[in-house]
Protein backbone atom coordinates (compact mmCIF):
# COMPACT_ATOMS: atom_id res chain seq x y z
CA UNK A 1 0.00 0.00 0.00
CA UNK A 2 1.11 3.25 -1.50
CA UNK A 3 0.47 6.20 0.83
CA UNK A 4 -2.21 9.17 -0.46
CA UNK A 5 -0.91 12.47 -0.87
CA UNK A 6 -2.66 15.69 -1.08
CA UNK A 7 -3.24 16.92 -4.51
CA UNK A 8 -4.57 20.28 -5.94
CA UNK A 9 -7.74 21.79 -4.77
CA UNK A 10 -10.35 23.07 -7.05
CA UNK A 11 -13.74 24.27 -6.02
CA UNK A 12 -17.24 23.49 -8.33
CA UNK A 13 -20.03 25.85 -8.08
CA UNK A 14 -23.50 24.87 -9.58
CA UNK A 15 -26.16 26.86 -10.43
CA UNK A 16 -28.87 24.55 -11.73
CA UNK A 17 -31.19 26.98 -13.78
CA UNK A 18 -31.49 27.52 -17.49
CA UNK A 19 -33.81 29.95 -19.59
CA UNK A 20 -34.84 26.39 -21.41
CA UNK A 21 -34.01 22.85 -20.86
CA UNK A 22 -32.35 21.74 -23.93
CA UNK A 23 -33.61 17.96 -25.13
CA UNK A 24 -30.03 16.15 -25.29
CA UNK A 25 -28.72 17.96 -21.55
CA UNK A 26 -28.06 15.28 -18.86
CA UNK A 27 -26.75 17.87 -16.58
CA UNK A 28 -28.63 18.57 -13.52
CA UNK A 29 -30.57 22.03 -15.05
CA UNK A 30 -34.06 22.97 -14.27
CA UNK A 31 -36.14 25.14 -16.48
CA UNK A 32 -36.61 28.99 -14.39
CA UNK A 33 -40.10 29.54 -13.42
CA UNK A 34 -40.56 32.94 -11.92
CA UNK A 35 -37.84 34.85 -10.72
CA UNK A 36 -34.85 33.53 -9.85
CA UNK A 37 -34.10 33.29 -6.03
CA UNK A 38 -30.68 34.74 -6.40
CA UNK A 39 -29.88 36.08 -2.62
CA UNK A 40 -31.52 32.79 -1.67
CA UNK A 41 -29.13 30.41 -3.24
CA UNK A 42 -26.10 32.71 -2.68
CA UNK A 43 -26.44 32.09 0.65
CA UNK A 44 -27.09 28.45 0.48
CA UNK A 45 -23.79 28.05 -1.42
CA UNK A 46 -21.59 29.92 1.23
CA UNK A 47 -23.50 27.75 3.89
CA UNK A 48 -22.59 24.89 1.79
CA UNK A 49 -18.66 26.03 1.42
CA UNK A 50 -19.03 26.33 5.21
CA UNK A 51 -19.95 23.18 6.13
CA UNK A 52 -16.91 21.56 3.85
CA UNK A 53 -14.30 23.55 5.23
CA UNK A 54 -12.48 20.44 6.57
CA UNK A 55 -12.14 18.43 3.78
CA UNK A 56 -10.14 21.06 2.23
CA UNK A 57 -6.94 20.43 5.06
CA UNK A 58 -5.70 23.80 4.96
CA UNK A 59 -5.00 23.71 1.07
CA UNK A 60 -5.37 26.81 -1.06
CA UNK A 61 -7.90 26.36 -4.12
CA UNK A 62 -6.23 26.91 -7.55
CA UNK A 63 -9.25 27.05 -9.59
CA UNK A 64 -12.97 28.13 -8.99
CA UNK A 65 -15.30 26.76 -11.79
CA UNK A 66 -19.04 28.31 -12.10
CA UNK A 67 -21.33 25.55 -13.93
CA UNK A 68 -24.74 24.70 -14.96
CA UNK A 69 -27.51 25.23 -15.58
CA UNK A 70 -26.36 28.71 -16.83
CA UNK A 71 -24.35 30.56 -14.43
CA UNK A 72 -24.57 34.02 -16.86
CA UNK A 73 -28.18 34.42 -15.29
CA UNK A 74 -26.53 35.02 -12.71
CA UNK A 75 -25.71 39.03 -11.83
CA UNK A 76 -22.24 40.12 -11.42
CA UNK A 77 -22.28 41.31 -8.52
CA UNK A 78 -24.08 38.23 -6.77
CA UNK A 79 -21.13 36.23 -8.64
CA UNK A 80 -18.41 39.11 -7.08
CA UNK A 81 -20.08 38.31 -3.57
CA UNK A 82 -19.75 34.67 -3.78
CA UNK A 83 -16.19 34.88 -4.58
CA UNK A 84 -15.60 37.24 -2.03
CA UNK A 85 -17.18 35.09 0.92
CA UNK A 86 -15.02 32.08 -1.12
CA UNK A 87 -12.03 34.04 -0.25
CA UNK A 88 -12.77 34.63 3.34
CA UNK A 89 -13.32 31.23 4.09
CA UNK A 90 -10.63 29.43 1.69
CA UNK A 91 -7.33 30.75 0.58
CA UNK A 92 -7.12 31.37 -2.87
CA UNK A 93 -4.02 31.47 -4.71
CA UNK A 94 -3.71 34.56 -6.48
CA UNK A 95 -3.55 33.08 -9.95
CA UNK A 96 -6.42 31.33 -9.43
CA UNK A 97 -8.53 30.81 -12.84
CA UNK A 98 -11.96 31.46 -12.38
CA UNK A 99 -14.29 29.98 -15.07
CA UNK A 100 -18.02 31.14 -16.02
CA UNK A 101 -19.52 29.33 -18.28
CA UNK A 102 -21.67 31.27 -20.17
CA UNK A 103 -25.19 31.09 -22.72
CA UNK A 104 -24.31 33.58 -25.39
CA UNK A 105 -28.34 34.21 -25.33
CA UNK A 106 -28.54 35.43 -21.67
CA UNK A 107 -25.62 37.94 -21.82
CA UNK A 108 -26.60 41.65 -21.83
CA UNK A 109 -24.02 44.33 -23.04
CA UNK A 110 -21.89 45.05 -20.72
CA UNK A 111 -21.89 41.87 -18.51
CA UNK A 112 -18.22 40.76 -19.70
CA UNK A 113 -16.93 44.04 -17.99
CA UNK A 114 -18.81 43.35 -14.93
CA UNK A 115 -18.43 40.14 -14.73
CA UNK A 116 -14.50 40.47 -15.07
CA UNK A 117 -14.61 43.44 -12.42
CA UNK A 118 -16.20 40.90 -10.06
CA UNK A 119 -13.39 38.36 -10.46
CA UNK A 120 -14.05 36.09 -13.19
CA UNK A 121 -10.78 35.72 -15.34
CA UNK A 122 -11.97 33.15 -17.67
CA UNK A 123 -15.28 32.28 -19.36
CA UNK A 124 -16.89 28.94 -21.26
CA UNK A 125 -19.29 30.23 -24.09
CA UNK A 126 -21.64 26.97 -24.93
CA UNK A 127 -21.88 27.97 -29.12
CA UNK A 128 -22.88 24.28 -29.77
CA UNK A 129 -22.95 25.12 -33.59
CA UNK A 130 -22.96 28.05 -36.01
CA UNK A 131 -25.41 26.76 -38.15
CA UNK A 132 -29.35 28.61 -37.05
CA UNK A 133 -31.32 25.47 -38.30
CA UNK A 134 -28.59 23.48 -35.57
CA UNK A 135 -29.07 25.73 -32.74
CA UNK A 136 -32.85 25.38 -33.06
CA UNK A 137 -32.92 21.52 -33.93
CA UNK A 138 -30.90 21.94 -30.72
CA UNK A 139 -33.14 23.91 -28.57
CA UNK A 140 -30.94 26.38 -27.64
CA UNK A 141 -31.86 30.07 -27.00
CA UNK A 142 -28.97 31.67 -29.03
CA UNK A 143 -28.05 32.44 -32.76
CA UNK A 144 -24.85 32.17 -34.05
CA UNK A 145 -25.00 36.55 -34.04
CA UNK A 146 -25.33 36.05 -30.25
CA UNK A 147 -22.32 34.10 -30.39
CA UNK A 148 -19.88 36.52 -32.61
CA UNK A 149 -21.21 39.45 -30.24
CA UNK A 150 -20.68 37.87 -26.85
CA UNK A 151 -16.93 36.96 -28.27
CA UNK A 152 -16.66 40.55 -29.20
CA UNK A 153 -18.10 41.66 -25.39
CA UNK A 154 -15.43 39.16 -23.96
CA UNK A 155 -12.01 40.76 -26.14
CA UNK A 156 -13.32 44.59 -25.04
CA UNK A 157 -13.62 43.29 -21.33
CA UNK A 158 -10.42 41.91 -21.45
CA UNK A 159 -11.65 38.64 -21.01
CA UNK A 160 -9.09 36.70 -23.67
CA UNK A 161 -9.02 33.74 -21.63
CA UNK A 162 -12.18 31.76 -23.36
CA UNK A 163 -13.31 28.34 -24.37
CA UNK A 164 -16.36 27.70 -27.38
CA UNK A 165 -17.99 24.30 -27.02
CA UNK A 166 -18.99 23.05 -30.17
CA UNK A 167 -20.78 19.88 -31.06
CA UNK A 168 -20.80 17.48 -33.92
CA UNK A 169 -22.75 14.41 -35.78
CA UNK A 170 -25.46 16.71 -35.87
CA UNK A 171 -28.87 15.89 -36.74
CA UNK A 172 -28.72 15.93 -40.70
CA UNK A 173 -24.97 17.34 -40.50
CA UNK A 174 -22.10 16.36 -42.80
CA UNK A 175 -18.42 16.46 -43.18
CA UNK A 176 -18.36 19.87 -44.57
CA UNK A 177 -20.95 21.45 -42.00
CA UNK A 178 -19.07 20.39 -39.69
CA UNK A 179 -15.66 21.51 -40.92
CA UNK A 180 -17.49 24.99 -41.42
CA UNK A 181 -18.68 25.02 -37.70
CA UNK A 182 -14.63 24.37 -36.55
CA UNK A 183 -13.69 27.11 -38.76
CA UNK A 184 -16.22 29.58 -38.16
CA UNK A 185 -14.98 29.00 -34.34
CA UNK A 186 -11.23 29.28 -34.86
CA UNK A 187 -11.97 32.17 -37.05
CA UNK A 188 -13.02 33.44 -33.17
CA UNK A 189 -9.39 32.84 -31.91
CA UNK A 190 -10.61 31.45 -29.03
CA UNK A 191 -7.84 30.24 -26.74
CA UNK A 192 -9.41 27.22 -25.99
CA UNK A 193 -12.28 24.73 -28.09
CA UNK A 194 -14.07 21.55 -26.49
CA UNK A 195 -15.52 19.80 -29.17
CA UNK A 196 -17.94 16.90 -28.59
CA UNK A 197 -19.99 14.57 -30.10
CA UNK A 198 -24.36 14.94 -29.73
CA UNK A 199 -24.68 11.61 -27.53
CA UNK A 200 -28.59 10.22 -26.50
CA UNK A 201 -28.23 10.17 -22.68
CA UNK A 202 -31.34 8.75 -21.23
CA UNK A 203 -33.53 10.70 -19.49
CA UNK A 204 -33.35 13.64 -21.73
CA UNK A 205 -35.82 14.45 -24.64
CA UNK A 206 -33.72 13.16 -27.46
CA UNK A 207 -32.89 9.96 -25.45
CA UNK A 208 -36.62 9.06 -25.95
CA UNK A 209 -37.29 10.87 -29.12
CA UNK A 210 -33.85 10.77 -30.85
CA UNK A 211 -33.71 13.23 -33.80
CA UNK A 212 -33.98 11.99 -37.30
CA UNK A 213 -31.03 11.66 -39.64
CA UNK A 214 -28.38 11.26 -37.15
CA UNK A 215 -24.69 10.75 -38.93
CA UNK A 216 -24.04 6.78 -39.37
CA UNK A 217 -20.54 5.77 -36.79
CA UNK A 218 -17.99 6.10 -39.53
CA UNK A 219 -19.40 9.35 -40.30
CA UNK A 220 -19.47 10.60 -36.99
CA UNK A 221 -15.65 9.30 -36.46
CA UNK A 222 -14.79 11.12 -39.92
CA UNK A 223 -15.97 14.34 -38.55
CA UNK A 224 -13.77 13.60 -35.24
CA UNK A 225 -10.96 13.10 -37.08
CA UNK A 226 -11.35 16.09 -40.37
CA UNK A 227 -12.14 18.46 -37.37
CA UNK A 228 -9.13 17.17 -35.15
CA UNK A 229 -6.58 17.82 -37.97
CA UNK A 230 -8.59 21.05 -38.75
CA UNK A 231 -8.17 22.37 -35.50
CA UNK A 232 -3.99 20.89 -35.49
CA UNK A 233 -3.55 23.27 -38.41
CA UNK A 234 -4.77 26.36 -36.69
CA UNK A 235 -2.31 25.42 -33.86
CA UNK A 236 -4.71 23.90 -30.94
CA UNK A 237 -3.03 21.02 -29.50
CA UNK A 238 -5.23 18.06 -28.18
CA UNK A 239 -4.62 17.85 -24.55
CA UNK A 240 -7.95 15.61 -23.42
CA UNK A 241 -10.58 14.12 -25.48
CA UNK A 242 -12.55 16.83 -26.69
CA UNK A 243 -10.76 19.50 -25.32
CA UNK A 244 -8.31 21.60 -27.48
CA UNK A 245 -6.16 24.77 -26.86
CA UNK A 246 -3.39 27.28 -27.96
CA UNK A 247 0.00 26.76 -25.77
CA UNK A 248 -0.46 27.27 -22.42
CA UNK A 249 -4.98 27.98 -22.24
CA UNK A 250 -5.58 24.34 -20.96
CA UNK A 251 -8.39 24.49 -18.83
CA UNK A 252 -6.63 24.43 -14.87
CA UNK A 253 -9.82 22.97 -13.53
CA UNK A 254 -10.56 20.31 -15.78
CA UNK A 255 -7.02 19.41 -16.02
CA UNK A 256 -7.26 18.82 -11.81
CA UNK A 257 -10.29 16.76 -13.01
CA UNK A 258 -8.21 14.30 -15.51
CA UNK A 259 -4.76 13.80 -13.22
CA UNK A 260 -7.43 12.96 -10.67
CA UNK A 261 -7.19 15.76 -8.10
CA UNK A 262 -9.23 17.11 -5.27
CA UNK A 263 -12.78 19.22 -6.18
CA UNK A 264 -14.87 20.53 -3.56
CA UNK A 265 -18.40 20.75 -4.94
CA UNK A 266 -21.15 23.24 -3.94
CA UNK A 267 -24.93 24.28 -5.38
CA UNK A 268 -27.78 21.84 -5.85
CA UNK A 269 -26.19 17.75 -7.34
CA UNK A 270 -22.97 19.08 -6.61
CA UNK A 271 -20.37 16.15 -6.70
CA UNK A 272 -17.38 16.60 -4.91
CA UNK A 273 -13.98 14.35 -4.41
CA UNK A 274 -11.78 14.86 -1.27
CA UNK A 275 -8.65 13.10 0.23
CA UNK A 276 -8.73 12.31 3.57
CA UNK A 277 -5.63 12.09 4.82
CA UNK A 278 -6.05 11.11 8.54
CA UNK A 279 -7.80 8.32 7.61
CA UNK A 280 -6.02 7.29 4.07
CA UNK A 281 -9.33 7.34 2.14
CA UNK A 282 -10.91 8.68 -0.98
CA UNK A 283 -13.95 10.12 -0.56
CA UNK A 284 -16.88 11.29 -2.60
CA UNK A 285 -19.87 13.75 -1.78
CA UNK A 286 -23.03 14.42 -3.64
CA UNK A 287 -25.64 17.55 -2.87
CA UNK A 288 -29.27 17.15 -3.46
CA UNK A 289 -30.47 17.63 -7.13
CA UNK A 290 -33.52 19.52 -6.93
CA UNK A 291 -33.13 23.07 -5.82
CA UNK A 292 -36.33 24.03 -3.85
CA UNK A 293 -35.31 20.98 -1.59
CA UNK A 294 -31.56 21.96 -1.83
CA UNK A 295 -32.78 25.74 -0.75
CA UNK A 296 -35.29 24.36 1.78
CA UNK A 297 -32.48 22.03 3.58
CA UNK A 298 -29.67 25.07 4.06
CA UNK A 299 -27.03 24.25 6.51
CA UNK A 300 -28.94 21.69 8.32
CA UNK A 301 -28.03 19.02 5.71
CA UNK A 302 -25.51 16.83 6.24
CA UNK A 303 -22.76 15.99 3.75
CA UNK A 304 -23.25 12.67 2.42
CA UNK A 305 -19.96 11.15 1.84
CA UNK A 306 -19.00 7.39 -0.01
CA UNK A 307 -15.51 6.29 0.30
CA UNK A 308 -14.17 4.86 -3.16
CA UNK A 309 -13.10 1.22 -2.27
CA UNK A 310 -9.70 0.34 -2.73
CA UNK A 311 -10.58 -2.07 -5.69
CA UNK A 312 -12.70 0.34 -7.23
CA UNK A 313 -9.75 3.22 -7.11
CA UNK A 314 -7.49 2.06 -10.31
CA UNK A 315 -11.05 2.62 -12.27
CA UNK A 316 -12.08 5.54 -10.72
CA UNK A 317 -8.26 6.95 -11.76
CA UNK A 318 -7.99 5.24 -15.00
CA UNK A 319 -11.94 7.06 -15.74
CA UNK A 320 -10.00 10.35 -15.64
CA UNK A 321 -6.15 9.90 -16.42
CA UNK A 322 -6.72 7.94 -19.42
CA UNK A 323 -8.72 10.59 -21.08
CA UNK A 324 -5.59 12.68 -21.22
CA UNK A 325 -3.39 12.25 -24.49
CA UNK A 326 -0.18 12.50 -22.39
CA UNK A 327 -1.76 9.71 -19.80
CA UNK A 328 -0.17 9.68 -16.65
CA UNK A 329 3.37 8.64 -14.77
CA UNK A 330 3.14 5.48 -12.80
CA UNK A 331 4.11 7.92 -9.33
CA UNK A 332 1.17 9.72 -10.45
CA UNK A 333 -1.63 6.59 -9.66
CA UNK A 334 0.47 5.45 -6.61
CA UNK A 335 0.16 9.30 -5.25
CA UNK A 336 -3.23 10.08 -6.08
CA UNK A 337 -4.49 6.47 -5.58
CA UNK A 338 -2.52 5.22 -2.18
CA UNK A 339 -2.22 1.94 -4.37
CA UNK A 340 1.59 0.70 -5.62
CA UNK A 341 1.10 -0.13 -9.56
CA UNK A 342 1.87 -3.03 -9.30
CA UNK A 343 -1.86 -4.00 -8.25
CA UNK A 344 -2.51 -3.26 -12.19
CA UNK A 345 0.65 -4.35 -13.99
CA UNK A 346 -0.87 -7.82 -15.24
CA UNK A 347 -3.76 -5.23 -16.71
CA UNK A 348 -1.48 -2.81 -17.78
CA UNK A 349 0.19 -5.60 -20.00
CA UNK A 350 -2.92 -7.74 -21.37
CA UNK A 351 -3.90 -4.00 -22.68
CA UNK A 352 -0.51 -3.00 -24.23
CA UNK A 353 -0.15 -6.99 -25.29
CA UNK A 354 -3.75 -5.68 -27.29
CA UNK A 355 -2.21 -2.31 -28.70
CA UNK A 356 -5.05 -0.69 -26.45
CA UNK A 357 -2.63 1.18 -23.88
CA UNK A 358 1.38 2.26 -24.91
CA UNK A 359 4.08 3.09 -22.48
CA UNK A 360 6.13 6.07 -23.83
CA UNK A 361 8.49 8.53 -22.24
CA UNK A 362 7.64 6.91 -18.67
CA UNK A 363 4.14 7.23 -19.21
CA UNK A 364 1.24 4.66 -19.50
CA UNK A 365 -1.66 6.48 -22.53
CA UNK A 366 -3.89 4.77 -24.55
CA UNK A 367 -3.05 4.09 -28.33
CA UNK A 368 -4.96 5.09 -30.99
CA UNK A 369 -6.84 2.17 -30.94
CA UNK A 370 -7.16 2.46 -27.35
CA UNK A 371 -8.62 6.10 -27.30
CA UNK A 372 -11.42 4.57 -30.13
CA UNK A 373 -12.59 1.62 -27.42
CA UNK A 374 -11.75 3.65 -24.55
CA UNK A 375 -14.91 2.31 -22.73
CA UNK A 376 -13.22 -1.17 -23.16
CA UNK A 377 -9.77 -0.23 -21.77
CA UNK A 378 -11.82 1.49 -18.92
CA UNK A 379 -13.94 -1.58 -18.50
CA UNK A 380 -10.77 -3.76 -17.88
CA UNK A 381 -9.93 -1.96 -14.53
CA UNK A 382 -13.25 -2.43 -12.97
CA UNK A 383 -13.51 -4.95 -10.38
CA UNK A 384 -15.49 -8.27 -11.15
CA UNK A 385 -18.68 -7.24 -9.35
CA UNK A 386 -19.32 -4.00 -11.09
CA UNK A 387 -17.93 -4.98 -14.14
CA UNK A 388 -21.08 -4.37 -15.80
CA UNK A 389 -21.39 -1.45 -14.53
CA UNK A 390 -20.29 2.22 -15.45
CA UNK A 391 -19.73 5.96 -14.05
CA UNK A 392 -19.37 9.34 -15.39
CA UNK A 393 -16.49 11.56 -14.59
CA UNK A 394 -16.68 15.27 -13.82
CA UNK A 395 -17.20 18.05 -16.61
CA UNK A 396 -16.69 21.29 -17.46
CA UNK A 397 -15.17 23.17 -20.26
């Protein structure tokens, strides 16, 4: 046994309302009905922080990511409060990036400016596509004019530091669509570009109603690929699976995400991840989803906590790590895990014996092949009784 050391801390803050549910979101967003209950769930979240303190173990946070939902309904200075009461109860290190991810149809002139005033040093703009006929096959609220203005709001606030999320395998899309979303996007400079593919998640609309003329697999994986060189070209290096970005814009956060760091999480279905060191364990926390109950409960609720099982830990790593071009460094798993490699070495070989996972430079990454059945390579490090089973790691762009 390997013994746990403290890694980075990042801190998660959800805000779970949107102006309209969108029919392929998974994420924990509710439709706003009324007006939103801003003080309210301000000072749920600092009560939340509060009652979390220990799990930080004197660390500073490096990174403060605000998620949804749509955080940009949010006013700037409820978002410069938060951070401030963040700051008086956690150190934060004075470069830390603070994310806002954003709904180019909810920003009003002048936000960016605010926004940056209030501490915000980095913003997530969820484009989706540049196509109209997308965005509203889509649902979303936006059109692609919203888009181009709120990147020209973000470059006169000063606020260079930005990601676009894009989608592709559109319904009805093709190569060349989406080629002409990637370039209308770099043609944006943004410093960073996530880039994913339209999955049906159940329990969303287009789970049960999937959209007609979705791309066949090989077109889908043509797109990936056409876009991936696309984006190469224009100098965005591939860092994690659908997340791209000019030298040295790699999202902090979602980086502490992938090498399997620490994450504090706060708002309503917040998940955090926390290593206790007193007690040599890995633990995770969860908030309650719906956010009249999460409002109603305040401080009174309890935590709940789950400590990750030993055998369940070289998954839980490998779910993040392996997502990461550059993989990871064998002092890396035994650090963040508490478990000597060795536990996996007769999986680490059956995988590189199957050209799934390569060991270069000192570190273990999946192969080409391996990052194209990367739910197999993951599968192989799940213990025998949940085998069958599967998680989802942390997002966030």
């Amino acid at each position: 046994m390997s013994t746990l050391e403290l890694p980075p801390l990042g801190l998660y803050v959800h805000f779970p309302w949107c102006v309209r549910k969108c029919p392929y979101c998974d994420f924990n967003s509710h439709t706003l009905h009324g007006s939103l209950p801003e003080a309210h769930y301000i000072e749920a979240l600092i009560q939340d922080l509060s009652a979390q303190l220990g799990a930080a173990q004197g660390r500073t946070v490096t990174s403060v990511f605000f998620g949804g939902g749509t955080p940009s309904l949010i006013t700037p200075a409820a978002i410069g409060g938060l951070l401030a009461s963040i700051g008086a109860l956690l150190p934060l290190s004075a470069d830390a990036e603070i994310t806002l991810e954003a709904n180019p149809g909810t920003i009003e002139r002048g936000r960016f400016s605010e926004y940056r005033a209030a501490g915000v040093n980095r913003v997530s703009l969820g484009a989706q596509s540049f196509a109209a006929a997308q965005l509203e096959r889509l649902g979303r609220i936006h059109s692609p004019q919203d888009t181009w203005r709120a990147v020209e709001e973000l470059h006169a606030a000063g606020l260079g530091n930005f990601n676009l999320d894009l989608m592709y395998a559109l319904p009805g899309q093709d190569l060349a669509a989406a080629l002409a979303d990637i370039q209308a996007a770099i043609a944006l400079a943004p410093p960073h570009l996530s880039h994913y593919q339209l999955t049906l998640e159940p329990g969303t609309v287009f789970g049960a109603l999937p959209p007609a003329h979705l791309p066949a697999e090989e077109s889908s994986a043509e797109m990936m690929e056409q876009c991936q060189d696309a984006l190469a070209a224009a100098g965005y290096g591939h860092y994690e699976i659908s997340a791209y970005a000019r030298a040295g814009a790699q999202c902090r956060h979602n980086l502490n995400y992938w090498r399997f760091g620490d994450y504090l999480g706060i708002g309503a279905g917040a998940h955090g991840k926390y290593t206790e060191l007193a007690t040599q364990r890995i633990l995770r926390t969860v908030r309650e989803r719906e956010p009249r109950r999460y409002l109603a409960q305040g401080a009174r609720a309890a935590l709940p906590t789950q400590s990750v099982a030993a055998e369940e830990l070289p998954f839980e790593f490998m779910l993040n790590a392996l997502r990461l071009p550059e993989g990871f460094e064998p002092a890396l798993f035994e650090r963040r895990t508490g478990e000597p490699l060795a536990r996996i070495a007769p999986t680490l070989a059956a995988l590189e014996a199957r050209g799934l996972l390569q060991k270069q430079a000192g570190h273990w990454r999946a192969s080409a092949l391996g990052q194209r059945f990367l739910n197999d390579v993951l599968t192989a490090f799940l213990p025998a009784r949940v085998a069958a089973g599967s998680r989802a790691a942390p997002t966030g762009t």
